[in-house]
Protein backbone atom coordinates (compact mmCIF):
# COMPACT_ATOMS: atom_id res chain seq x y z
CA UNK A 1 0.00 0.00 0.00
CA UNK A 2 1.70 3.20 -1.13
CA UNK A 3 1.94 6.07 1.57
CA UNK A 4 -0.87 9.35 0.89
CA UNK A 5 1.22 12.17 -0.75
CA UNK A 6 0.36 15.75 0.80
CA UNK A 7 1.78 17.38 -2.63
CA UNK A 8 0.15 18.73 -4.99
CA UNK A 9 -0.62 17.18 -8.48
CA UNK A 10 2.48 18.29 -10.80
CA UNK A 11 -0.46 19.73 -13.61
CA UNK A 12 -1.86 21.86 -10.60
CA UNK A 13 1.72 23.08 -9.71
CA UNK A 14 2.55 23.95 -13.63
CA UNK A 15 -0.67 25.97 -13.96
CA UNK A 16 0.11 27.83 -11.00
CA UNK A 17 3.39 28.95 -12.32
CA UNK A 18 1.54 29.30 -15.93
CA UNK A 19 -0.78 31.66 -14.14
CA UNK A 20 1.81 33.48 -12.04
CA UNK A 21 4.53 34.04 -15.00
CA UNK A 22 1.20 35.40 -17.08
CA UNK A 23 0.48 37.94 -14.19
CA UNK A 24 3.97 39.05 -14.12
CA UNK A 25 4.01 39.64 -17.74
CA UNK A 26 0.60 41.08 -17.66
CA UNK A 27 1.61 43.83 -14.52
CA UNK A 28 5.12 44.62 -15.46
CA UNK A 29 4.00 45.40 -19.01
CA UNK A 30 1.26 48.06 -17.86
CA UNK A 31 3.77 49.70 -15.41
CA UNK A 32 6.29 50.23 -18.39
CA UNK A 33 3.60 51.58 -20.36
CA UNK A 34 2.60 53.82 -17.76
CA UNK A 35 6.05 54.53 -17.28
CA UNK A 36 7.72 54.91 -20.67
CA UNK A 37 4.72 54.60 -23.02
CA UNK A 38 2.71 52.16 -24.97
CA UNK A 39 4.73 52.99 -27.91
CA UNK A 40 8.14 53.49 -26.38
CA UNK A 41 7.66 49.94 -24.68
CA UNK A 42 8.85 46.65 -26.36
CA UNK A 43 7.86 43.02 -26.02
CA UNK A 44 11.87 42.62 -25.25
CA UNK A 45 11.73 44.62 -22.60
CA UNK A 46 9.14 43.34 -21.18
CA UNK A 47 10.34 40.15 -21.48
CA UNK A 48 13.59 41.04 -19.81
CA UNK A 49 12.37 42.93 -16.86
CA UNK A 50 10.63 39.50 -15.90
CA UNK A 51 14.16 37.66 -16.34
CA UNK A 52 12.03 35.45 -19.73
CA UNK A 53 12.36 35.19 -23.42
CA UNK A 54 11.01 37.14 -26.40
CA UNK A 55 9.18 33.80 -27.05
CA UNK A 56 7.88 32.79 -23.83
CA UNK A 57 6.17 36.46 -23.89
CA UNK A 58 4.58 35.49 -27.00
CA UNK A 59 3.13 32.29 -25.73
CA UNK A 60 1.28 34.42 -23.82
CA UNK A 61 0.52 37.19 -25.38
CA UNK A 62 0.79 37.60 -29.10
CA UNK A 63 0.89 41.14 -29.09
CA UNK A 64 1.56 44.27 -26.80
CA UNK A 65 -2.29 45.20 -28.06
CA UNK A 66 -3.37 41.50 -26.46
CA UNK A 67 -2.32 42.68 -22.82
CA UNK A 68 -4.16 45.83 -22.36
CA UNK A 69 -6.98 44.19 -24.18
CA UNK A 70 -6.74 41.31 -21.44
CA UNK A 71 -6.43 44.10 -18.56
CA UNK A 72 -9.83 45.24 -19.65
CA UNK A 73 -11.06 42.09 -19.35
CA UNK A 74 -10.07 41.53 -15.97
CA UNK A 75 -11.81 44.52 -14.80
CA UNK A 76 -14.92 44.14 -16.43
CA UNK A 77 -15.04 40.71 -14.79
CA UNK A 78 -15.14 42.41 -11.48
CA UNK A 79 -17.88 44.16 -12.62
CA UNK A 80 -19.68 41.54 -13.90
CA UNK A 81 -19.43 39.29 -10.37
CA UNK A 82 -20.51 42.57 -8.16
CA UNK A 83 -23.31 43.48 -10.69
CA UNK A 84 -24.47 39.38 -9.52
CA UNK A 85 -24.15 40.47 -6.08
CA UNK A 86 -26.46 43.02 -5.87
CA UNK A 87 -30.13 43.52 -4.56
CA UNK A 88 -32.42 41.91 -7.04
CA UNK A 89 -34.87 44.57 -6.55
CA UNK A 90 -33.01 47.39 -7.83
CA UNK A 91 -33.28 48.44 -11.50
CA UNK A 92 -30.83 47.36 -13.74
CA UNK A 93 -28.89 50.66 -14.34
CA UNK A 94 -29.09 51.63 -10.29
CA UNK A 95 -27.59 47.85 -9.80
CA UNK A 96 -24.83 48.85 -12.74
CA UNK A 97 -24.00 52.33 -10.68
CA UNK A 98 -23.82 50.78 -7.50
CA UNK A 99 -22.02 47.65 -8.25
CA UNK A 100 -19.18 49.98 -10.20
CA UNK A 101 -18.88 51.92 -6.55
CA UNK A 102 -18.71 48.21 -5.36
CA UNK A 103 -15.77 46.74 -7.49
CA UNK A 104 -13.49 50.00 -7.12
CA UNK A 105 -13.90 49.41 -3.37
CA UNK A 106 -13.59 46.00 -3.19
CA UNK A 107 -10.51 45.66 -5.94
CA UNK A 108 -6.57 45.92 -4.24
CA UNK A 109 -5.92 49.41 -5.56
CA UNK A 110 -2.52 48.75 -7.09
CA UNK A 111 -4.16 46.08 -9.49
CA UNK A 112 -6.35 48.45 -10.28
CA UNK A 113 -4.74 51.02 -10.68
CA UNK A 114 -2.13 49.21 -13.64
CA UNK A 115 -5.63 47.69 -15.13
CA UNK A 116 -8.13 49.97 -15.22
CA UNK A 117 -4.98 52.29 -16.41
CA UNK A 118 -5.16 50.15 -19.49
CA UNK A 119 -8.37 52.51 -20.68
CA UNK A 120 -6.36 55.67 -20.61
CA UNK A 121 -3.39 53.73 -22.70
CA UNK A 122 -6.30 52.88 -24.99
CA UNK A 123 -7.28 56.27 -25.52
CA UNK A 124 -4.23 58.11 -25.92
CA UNK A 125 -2.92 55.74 -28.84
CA UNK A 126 -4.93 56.30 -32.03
CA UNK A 127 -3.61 53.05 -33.34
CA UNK A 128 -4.99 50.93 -31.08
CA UNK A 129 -8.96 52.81 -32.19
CA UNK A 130 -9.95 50.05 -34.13
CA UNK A 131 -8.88 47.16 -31.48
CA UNK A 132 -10.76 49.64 -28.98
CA UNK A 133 -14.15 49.78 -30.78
CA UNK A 134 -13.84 45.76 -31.57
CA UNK A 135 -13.50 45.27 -27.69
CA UNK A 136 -16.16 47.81 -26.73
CA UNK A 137 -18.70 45.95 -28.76
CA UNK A 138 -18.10 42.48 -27.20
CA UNK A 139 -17.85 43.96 -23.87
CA UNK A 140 -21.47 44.93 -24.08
CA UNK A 141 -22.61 41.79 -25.22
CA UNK A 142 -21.25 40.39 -22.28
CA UNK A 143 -22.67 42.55 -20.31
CA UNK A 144 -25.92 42.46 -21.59
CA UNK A 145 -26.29 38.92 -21.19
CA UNK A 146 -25.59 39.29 -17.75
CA UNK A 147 -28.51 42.01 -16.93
CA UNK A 148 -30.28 39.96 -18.66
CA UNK A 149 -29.47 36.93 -16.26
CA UNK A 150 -30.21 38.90 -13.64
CA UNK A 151 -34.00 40.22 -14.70
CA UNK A 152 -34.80 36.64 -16.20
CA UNK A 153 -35.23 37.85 -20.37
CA UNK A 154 -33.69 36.59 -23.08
CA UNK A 155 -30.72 38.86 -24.22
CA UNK A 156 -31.43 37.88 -28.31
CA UNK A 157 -35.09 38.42 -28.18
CA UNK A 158 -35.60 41.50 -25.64
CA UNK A 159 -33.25 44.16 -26.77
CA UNK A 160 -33.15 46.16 -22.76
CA UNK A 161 -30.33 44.50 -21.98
CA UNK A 162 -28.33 45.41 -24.70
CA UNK A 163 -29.46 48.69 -24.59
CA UNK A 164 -28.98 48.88 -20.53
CA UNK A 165 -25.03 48.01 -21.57
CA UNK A 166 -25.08 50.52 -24.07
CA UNK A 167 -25.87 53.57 -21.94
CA UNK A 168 -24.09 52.16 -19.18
CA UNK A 169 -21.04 52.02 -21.03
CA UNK A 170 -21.95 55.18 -22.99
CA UNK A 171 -21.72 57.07 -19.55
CA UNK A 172 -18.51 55.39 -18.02
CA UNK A 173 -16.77 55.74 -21.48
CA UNK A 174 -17.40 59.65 -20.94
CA UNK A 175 -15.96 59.61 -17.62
CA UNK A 176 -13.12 57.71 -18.65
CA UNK A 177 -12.81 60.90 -21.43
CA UNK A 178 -13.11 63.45 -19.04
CA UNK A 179 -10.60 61.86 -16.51
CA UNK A 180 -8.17 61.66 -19.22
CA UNK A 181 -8.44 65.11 -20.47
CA UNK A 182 -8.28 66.51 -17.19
CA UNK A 183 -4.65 64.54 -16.30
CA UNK A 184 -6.64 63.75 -12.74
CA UNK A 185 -4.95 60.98 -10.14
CA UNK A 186 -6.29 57.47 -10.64
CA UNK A 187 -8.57 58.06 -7.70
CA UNK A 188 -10.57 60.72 -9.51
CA UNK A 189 -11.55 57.94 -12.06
CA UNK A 190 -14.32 55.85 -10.28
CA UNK A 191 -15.68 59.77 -9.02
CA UNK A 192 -15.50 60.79 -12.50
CA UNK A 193 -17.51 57.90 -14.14
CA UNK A 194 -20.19 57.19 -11.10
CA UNK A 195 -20.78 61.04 -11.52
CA UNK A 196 -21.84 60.65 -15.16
CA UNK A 197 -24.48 57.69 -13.81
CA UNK A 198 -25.61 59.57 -11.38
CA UNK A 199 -26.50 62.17 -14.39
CA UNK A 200 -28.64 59.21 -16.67
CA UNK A 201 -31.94 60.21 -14.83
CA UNK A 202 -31.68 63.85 -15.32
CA UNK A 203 -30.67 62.91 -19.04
CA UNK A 204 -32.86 60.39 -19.65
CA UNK A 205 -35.71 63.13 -18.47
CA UNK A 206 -38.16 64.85 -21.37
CA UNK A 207 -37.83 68.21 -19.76
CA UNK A 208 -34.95 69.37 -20.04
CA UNK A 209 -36.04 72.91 -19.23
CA UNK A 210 -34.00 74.73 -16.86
CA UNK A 211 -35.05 75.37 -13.52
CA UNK A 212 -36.18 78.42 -12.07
């Protein structure tokens, strides 16, 4: 009868250091771009400054594009797991507002700070526009078919959802603009973006009439 091992299964061990090496790739490549520049930045150095090869970067990430692309992702995944958290009861785009205010609380600020960063990188290249818009539009198909998880429609046949994501993302995205143009510390951005949400309802109004 052979003895119980306590260690861990060798494939668990070499996707732990698969996952690991990709983080380190992932977070020293955003703090050289926020460093030295998107442009400025090569895969070499990257590669370097995490003591691997030109090729084992590419196994991981095709391009310098692929990472910021990927650091989007992450965040919006964090999104996407506090939007499930909240109160069923509360309309979709009060649940969107207030599970935003929940991620950037919940979310080790460093981390967030190199990956929500990757927006501002996005915007202040021109080439990477078209890779932008291409993300942007799968982004709110994913998040569409999560409101609509949450309220119980179908996302294909009941267009809310997609529409929900639309403005949702139609009101960050201007936040994200303004916080840019204003050159504003990282912490301004979640202030910046939950202050355009908070302005949907006056928007979305028909009277737009000023007040006496």
């Amino acid at each position: 009868m052979s003895a119980t091992s306590t260690e861990a299964p060798a494939g668990g061990l070499r996707e732990r250091k698969k996952a690991q090496l990709h983080d380190a790739l992932l977070d020293t490549a955003l703090r050289l771009f926020h460093e030295h520049g998107y442009q400025a930045t090569t895969t070499e150095e990257i590669a370097a400054r995490v003591g691997v090869s030109q090729r084992t970067f590419f196994r991981y990430f095709p391009s310098k594009e692929d990472i910021l692309l990927e650091a989007l992702e992450g965040v919006d995944r964090h999104l996407f797991d506090a939007l499930r958290e909240r109160p069923g009861e509360e309309p979709p785009l009060l649940a969107l507002r207030n599970a935003l205010s929940d991620q950037w609380d919940r979310v080790e600020r460093t981390s967030m700070l190199l990956r929500g960063g990757a927006a501002k990188l996005m915007k202040q290249n021109p080439e990477l526009m078209a890779a932008h818009m291409r993300y942007c539009h799968v982004r709110q198909k994913k998040l569409a078919a999560v409101v609509a998880e949450r309220v119980g429609v179908d996302p294909v046949a009941d267009p809310r959802p997609d529409l929900v994501a639309a403005v949702f993302y139609a009101a960050v995205n201007t936040g994200v603009g303004a916080w840019v143009a204003a050159d504003a510390d990282f912490d301004d951005l979640p202030r910046t973006c939950l202050a355009q949400l908070d302005l949907l309802p006056e928007v979305l109004d028909d009277d737009w009439s000023a007040s006496d």
